[in-house]
ModelCIF file with pLDDT and N, C-alpha, C, O atoms, coordinates in Angstrom:
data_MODEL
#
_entry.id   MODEL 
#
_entity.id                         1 
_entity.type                       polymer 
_entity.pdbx_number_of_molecules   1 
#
_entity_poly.entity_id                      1 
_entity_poly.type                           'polypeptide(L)' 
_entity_poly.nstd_linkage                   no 
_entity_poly.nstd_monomer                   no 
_entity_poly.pdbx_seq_one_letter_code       
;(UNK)(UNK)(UNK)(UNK)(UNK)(UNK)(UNK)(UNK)(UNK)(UNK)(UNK)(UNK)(UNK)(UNK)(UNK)(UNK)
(UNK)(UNK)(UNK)(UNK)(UNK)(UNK)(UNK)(UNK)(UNK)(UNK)(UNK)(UNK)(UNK)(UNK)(UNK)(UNK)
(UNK)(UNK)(UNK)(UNK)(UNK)(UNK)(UNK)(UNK)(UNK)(UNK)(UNK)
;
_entity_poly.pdbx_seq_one_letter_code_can   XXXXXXXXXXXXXXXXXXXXXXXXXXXXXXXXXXXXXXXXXXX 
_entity_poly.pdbx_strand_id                 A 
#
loop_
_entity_poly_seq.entity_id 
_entity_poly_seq.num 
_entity_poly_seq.mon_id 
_entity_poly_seq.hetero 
1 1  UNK n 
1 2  UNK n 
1 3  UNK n 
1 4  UNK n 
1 5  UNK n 
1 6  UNK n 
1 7  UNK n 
1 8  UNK n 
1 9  UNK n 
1 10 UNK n 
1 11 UNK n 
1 12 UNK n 
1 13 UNK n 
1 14 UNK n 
1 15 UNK n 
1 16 UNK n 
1 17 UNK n 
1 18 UNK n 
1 19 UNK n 
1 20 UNK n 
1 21 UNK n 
1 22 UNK n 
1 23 UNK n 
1 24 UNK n 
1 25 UNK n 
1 26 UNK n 
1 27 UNK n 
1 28 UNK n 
1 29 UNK n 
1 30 UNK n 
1 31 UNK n 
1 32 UNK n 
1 33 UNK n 
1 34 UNK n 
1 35 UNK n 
1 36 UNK n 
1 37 UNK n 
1 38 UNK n 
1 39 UNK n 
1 40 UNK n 
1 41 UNK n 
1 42 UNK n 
1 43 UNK n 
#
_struct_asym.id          A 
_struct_asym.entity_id   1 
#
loop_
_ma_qa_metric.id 
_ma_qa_metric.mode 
_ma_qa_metric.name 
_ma_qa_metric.software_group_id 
_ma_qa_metric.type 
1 global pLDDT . pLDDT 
2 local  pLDDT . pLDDT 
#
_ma_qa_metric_global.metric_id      1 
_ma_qa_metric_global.metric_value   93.09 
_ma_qa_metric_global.model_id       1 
_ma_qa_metric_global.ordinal_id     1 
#
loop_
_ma_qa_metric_local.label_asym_id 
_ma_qa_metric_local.label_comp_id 
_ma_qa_metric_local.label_seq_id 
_ma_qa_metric_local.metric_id 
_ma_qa_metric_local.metric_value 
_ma_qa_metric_local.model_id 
_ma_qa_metric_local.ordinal_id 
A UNK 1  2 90.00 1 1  
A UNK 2  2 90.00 1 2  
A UNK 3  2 86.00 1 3  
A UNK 4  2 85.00 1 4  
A UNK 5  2 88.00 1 5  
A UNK 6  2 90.00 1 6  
A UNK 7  2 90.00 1 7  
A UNK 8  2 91.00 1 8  
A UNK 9  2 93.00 1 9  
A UNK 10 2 92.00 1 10 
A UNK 11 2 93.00 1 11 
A UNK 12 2 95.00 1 12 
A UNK 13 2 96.00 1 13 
A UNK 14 2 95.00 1 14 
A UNK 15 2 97.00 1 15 
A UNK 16 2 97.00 1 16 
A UNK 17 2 97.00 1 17 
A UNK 18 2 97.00 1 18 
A UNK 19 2 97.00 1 19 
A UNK 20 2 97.00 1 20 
A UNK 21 2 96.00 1 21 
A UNK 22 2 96.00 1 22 
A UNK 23 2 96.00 1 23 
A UNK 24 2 94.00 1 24 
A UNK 25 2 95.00 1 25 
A UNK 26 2 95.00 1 26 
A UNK 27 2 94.00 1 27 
A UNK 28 2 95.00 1 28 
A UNK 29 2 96.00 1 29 
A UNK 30 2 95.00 1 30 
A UNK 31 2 94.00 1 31 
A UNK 32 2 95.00 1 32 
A UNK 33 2 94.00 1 33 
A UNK 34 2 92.00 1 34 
A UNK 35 2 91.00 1 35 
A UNK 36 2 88.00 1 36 
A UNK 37 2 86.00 1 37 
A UNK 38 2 90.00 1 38 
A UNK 39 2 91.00 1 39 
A UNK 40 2 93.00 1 40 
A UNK 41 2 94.00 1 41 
A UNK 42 2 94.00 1 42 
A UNK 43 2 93.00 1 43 
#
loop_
_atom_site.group_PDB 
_atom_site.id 
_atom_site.type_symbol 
_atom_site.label_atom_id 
_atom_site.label_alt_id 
_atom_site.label_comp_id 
_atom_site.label_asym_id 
_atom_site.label_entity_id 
_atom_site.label_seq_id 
_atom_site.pdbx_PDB_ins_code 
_atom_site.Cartn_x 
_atom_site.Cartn_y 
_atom_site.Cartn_z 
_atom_site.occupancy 
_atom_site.B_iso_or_equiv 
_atom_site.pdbx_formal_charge 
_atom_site.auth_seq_id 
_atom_site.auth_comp_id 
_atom_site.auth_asym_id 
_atom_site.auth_atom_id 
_atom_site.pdbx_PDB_model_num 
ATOM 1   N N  . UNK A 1 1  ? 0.838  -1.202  0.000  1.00 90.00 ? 1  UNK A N  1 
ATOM 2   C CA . UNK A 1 1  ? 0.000  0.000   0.000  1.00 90.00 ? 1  UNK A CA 1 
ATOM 3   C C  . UNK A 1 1  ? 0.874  1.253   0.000  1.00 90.00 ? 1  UNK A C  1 
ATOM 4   O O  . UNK A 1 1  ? 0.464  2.304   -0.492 1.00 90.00 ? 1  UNK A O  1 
ATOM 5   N N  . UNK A 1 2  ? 2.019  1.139   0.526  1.00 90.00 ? 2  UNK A N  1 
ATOM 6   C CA . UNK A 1 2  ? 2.889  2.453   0.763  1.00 90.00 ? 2  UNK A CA 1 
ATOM 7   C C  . UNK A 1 2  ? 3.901  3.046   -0.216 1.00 90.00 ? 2  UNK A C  1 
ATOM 8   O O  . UNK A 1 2  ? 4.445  4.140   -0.067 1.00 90.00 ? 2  UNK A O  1 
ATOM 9   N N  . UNK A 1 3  ? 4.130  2.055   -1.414 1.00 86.00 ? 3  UNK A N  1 
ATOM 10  C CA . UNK A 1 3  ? 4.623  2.168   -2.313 1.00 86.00 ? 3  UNK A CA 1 
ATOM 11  C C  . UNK A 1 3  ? 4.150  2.576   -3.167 1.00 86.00 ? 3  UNK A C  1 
ATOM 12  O O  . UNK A 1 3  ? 4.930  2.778   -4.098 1.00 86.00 ? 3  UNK A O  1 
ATOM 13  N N  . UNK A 1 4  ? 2.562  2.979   -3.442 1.00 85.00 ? 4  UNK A N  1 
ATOM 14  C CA . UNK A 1 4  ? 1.846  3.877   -3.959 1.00 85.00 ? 4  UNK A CA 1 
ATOM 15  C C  . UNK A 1 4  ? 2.314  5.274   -3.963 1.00 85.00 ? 4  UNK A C  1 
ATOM 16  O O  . UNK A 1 4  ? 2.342  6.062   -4.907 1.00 85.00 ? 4  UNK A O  1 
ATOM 17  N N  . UNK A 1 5  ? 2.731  5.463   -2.555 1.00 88.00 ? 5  UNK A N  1 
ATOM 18  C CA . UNK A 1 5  ? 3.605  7.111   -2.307 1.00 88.00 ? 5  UNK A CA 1 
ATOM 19  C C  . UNK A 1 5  ? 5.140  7.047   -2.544 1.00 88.00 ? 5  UNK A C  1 
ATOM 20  O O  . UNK A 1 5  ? 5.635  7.812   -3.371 1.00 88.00 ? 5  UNK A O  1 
ATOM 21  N N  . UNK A 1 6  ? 6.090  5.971   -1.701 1.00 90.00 ? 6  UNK A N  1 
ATOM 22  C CA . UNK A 1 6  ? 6.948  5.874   -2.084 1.00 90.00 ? 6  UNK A CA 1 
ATOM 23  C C  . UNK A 1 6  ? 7.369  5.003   -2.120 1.00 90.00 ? 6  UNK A C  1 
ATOM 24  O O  . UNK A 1 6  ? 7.394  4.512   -0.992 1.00 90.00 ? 6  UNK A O  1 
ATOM 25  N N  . UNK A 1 7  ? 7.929  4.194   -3.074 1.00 90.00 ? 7  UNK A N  1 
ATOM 26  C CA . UNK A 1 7  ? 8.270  2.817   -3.018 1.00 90.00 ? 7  UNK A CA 1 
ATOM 27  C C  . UNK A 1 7  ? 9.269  2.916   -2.800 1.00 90.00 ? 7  UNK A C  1 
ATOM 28  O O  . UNK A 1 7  ? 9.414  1.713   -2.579 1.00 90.00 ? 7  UNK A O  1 
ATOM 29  N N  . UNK A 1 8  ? 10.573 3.450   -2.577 1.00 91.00 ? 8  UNK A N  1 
ATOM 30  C CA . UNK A 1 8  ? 11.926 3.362   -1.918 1.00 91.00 ? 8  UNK A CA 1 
ATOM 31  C C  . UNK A 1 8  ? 12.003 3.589   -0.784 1.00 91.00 ? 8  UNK A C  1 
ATOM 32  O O  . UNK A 1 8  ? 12.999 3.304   -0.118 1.00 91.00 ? 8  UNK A O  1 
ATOM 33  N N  . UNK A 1 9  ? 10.835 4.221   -0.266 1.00 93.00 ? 9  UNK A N  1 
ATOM 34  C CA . UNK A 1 9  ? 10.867 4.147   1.451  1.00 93.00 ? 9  UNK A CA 1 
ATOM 35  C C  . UNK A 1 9  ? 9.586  3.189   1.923  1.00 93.00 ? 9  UNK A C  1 
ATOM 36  O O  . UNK A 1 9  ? 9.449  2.750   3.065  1.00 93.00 ? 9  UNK A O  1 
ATOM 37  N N  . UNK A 1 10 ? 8.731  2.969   0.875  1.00 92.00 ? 10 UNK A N  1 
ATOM 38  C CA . UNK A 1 10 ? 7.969  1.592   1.634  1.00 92.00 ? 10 UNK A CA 1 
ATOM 39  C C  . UNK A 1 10 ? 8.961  0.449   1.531  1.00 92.00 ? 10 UNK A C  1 
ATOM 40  O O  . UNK A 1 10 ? 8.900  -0.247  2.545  1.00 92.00 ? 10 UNK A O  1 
ATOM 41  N N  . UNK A 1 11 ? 9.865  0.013   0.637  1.00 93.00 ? 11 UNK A N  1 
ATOM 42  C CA . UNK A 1 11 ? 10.445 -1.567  0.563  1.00 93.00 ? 11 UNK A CA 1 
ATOM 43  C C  . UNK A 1 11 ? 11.830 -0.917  1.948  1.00 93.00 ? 11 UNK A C  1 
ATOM 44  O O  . UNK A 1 11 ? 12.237 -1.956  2.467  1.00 93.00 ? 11 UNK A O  1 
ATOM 45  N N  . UNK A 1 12 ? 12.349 -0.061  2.411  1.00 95.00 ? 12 UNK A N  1 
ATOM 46  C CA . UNK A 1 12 ? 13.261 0.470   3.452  1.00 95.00 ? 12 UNK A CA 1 
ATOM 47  C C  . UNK A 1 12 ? 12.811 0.473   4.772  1.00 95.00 ? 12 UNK A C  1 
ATOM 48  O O  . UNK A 1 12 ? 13.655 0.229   5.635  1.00 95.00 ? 12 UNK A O  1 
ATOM 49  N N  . UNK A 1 13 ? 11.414 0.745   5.189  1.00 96.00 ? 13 UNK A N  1 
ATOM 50  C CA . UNK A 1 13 ? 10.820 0.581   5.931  1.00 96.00 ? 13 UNK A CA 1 
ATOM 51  C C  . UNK A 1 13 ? 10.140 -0.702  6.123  1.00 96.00 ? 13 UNK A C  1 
ATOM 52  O O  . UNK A 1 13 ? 9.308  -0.986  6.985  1.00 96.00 ? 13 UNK A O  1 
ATOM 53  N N  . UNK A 1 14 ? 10.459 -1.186  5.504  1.00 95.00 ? 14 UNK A N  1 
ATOM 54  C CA . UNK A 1 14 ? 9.900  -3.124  5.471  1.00 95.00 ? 14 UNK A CA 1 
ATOM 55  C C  . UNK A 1 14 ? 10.662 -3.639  6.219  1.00 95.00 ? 14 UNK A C  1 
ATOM 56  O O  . UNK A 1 14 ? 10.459 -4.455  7.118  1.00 95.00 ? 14 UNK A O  1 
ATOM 57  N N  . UNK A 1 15 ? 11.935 -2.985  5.723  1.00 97.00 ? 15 UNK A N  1 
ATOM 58  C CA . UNK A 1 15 ? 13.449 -4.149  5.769  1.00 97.00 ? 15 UNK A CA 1 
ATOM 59  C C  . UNK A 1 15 ? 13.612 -3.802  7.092  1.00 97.00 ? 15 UNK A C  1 
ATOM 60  O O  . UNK A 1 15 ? 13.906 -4.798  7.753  1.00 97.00 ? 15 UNK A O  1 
ATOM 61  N N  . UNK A 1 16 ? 13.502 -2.237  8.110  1.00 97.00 ? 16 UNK A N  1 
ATOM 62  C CA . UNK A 1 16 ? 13.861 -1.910  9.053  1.00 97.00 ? 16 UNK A CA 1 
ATOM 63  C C  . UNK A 1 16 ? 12.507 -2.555  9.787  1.00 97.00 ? 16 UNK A C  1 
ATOM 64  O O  . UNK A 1 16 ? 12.702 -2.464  10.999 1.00 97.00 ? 16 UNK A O  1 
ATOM 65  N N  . UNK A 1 17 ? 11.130 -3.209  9.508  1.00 97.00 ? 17 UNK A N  1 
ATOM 66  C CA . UNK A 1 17 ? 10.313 -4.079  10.460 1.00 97.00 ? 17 UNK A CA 1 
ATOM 67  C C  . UNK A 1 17 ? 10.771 -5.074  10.507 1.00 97.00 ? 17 UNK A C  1 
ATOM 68  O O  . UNK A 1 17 ? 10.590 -5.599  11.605 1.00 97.00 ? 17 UNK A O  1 
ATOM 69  N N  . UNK A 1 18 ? 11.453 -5.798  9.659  1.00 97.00 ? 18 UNK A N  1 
ATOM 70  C CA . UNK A 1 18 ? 11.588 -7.075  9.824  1.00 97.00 ? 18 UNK A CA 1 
ATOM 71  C C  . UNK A 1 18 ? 12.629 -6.946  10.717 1.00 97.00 ? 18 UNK A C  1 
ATOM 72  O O  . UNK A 1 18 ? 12.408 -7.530  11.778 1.00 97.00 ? 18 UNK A O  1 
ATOM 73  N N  . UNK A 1 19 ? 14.019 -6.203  10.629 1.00 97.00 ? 19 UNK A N  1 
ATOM 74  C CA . UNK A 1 19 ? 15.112 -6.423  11.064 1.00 97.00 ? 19 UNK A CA 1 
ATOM 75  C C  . UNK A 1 19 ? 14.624 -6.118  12.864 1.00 97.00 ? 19 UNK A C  1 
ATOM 76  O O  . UNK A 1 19 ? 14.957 -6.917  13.739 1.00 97.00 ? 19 UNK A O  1 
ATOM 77  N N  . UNK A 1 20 ? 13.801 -4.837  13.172 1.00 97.00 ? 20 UNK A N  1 
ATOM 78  C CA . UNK A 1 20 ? 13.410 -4.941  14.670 1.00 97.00 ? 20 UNK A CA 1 
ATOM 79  C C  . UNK A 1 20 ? 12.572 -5.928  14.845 1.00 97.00 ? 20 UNK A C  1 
ATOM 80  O O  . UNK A 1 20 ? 12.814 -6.262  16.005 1.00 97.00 ? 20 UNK A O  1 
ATOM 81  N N  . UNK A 1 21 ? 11.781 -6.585  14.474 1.00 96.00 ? 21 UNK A N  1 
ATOM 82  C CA . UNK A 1 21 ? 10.925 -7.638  14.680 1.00 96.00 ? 21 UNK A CA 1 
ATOM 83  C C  . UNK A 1 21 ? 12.492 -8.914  15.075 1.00 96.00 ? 21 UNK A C  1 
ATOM 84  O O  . UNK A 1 21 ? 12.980 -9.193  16.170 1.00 96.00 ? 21 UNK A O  1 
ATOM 85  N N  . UNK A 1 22 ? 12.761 -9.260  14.105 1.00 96.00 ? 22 UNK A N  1 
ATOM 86  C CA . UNK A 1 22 ? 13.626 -10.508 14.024 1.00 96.00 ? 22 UNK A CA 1 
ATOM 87  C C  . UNK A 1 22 ? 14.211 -10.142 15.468 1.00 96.00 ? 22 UNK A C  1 
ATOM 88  O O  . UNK A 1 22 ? 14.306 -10.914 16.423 1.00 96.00 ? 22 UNK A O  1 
ATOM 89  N N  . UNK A 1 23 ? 14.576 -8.821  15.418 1.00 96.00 ? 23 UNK A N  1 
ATOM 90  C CA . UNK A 1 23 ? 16.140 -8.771  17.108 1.00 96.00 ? 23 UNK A CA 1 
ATOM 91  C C  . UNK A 1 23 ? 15.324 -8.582  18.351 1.00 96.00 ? 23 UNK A C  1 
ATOM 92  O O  . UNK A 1 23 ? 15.804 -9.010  19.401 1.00 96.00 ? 23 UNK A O  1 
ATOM 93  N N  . UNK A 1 24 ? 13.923 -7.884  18.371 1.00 94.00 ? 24 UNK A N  1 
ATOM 94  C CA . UNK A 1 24 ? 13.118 -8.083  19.756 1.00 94.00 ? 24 UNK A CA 1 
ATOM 95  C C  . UNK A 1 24 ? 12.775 -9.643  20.037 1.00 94.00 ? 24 UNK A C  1 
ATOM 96  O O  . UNK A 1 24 ? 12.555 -10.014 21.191 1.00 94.00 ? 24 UNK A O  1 
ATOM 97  N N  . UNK A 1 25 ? 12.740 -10.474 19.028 1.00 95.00 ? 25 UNK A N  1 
ATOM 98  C CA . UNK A 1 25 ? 12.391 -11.899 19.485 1.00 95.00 ? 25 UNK A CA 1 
ATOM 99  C C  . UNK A 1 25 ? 13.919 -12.738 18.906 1.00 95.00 ? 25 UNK A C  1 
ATOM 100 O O  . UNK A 1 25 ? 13.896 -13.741 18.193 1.00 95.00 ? 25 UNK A O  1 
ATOM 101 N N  . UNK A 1 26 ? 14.928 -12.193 19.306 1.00 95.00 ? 26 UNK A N  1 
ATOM 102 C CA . UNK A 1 26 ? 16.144 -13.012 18.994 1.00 95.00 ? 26 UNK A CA 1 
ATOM 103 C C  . UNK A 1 26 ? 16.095 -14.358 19.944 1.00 95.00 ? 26 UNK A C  1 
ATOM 104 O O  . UNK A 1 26 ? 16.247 -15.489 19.480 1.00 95.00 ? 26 UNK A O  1 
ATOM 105 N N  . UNK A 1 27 ? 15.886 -14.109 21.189 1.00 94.00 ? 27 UNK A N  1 
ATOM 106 C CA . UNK A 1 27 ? 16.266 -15.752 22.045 1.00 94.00 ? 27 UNK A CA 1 
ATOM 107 C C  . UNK A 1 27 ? 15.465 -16.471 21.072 1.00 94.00 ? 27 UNK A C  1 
ATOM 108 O O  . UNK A 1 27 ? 16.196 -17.250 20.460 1.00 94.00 ? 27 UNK A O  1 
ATOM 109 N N  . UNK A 1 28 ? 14.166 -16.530 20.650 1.00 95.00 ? 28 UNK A N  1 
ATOM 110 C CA . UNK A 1 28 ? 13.175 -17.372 19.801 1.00 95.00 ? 28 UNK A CA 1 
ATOM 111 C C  . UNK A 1 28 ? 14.072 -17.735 18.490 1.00 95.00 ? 28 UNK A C  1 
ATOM 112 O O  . UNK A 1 28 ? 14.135 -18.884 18.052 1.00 95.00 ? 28 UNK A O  1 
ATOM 113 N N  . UNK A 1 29 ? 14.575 -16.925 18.066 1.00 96.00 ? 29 UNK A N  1 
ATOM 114 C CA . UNK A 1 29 ? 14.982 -17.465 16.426 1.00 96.00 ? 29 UNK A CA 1 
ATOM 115 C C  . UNK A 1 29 ? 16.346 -17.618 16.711 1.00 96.00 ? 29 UNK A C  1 
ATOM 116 O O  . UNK A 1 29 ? 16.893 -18.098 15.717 1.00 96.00 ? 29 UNK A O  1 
ATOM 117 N N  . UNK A 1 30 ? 17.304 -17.385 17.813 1.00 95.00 ? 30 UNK A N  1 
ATOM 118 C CA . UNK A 1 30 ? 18.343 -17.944 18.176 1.00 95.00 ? 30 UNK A CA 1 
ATOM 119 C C  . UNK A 1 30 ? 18.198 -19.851 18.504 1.00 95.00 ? 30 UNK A C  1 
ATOM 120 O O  . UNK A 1 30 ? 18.585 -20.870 17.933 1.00 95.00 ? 30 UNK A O  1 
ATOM 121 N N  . UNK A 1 31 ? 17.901 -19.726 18.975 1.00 94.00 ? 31 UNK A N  1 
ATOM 122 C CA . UNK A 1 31 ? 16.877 -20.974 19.321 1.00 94.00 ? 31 UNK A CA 1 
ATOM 123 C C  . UNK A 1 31 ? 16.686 -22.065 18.627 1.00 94.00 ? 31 UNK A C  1 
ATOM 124 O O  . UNK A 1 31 ? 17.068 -23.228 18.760 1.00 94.00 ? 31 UNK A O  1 
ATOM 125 N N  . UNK A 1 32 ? 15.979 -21.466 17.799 1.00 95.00 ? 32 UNK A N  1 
ATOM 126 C CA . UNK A 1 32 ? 15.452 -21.768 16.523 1.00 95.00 ? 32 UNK A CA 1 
ATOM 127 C C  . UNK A 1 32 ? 16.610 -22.414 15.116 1.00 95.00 ? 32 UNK A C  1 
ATOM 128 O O  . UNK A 1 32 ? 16.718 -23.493 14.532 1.00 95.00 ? 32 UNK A O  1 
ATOM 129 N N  . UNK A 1 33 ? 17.195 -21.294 15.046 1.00 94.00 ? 33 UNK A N  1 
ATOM 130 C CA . UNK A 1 33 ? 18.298 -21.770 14.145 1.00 94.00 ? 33 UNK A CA 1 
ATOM 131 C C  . UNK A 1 33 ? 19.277 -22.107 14.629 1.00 94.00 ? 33 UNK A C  1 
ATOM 132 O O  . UNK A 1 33 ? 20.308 -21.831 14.016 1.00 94.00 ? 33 UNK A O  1 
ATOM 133 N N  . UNK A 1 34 ? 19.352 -22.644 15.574 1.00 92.00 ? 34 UNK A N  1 
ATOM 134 C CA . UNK A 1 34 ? 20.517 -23.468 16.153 1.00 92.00 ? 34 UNK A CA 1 
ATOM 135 C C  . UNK A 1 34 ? 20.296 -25.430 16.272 1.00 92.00 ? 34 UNK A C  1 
ATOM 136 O O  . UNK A 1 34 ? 21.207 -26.257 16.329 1.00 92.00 ? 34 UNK A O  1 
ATOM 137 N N  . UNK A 1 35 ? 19.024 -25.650 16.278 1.00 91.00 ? 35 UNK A N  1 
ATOM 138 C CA . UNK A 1 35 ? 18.316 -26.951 16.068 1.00 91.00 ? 35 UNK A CA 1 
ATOM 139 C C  . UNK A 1 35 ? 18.609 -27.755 14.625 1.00 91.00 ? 35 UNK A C  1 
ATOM 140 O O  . UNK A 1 35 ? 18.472 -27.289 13.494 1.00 91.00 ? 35 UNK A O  1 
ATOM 141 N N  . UNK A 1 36 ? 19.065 -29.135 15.009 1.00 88.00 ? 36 UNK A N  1 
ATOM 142 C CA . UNK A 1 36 ? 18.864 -29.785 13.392 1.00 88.00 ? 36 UNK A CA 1 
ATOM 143 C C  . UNK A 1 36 ? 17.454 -29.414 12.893 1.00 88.00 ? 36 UNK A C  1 
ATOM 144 O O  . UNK A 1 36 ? 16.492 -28.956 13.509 1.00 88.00 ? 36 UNK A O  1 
ATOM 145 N N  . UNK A 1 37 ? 17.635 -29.791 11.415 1.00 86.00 ? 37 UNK A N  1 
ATOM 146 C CA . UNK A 1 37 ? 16.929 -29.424 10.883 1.00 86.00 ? 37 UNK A CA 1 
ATOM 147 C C  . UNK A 1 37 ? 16.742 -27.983 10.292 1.00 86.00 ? 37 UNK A C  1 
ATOM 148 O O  . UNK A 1 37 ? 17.542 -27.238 10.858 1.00 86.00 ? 37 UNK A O  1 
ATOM 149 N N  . UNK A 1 38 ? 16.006 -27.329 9.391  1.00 90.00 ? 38 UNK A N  1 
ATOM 150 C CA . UNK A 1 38 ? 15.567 -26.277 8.984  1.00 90.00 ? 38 UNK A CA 1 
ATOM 151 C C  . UNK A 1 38 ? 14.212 -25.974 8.736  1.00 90.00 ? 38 UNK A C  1 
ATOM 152 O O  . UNK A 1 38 ? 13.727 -25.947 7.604  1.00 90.00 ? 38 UNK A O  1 
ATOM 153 N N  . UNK A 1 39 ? 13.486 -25.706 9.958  1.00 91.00 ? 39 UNK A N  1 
ATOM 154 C CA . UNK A 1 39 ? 12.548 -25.688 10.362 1.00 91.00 ? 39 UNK A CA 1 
ATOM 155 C C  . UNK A 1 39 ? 11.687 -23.918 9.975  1.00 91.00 ? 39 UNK A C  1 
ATOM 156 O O  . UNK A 1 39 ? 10.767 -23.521 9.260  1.00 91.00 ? 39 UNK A O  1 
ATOM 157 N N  . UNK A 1 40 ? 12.637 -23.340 10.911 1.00 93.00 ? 40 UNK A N  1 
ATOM 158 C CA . UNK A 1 40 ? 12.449 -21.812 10.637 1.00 93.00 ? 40 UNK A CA 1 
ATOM 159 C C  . UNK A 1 40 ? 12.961 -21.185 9.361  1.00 93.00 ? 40 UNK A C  1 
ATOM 160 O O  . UNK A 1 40 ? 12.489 -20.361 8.577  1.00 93.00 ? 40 UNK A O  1 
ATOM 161 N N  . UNK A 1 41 ? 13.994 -21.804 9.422  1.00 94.00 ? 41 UNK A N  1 
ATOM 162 C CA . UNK A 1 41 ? 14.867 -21.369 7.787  1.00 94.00 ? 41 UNK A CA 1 
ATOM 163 C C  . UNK A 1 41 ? 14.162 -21.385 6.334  1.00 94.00 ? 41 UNK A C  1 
ATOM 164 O O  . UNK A 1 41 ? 14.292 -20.609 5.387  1.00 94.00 ? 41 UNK A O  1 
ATOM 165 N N  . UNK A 1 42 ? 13.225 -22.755 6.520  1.00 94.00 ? 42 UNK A N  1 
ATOM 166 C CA . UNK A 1 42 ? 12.793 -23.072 5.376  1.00 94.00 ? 42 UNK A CA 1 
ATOM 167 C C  . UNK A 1 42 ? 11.769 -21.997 5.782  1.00 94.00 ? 42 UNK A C  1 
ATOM 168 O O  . UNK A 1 42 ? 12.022 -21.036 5.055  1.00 94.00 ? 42 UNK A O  1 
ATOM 169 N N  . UNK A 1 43 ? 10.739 -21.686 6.585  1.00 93.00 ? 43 UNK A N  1 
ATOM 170 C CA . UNK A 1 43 ? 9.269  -21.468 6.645  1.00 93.00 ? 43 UNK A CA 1 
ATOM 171 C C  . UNK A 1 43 ? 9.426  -19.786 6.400  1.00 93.00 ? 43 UNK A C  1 
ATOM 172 O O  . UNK A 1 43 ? 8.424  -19.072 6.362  1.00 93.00 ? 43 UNK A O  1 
#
């Protein structure tokens, strides 16, 4: 929807949710990708 206005700061502002999302729940995906398998990796 935001790339309607600006698409170089909607796909920049994506990358900066994911990246705080991913590091507020790091023990979880630390966790996570440390397990055999590729569980999270793949999904």
């Amino acid at each position: 929807v935001a790339r309607d206005t600006d698409p170089h700061r909607a796909m920049r502002d994506a990358h900066e949710r994911v990246a705080t999302h991913v590091n507020a729940n790091r023990v979880l995906y630390r966790a996570a990708f440390r397990l055999p398998g590729d569980a999270l990796l793949d999904g």
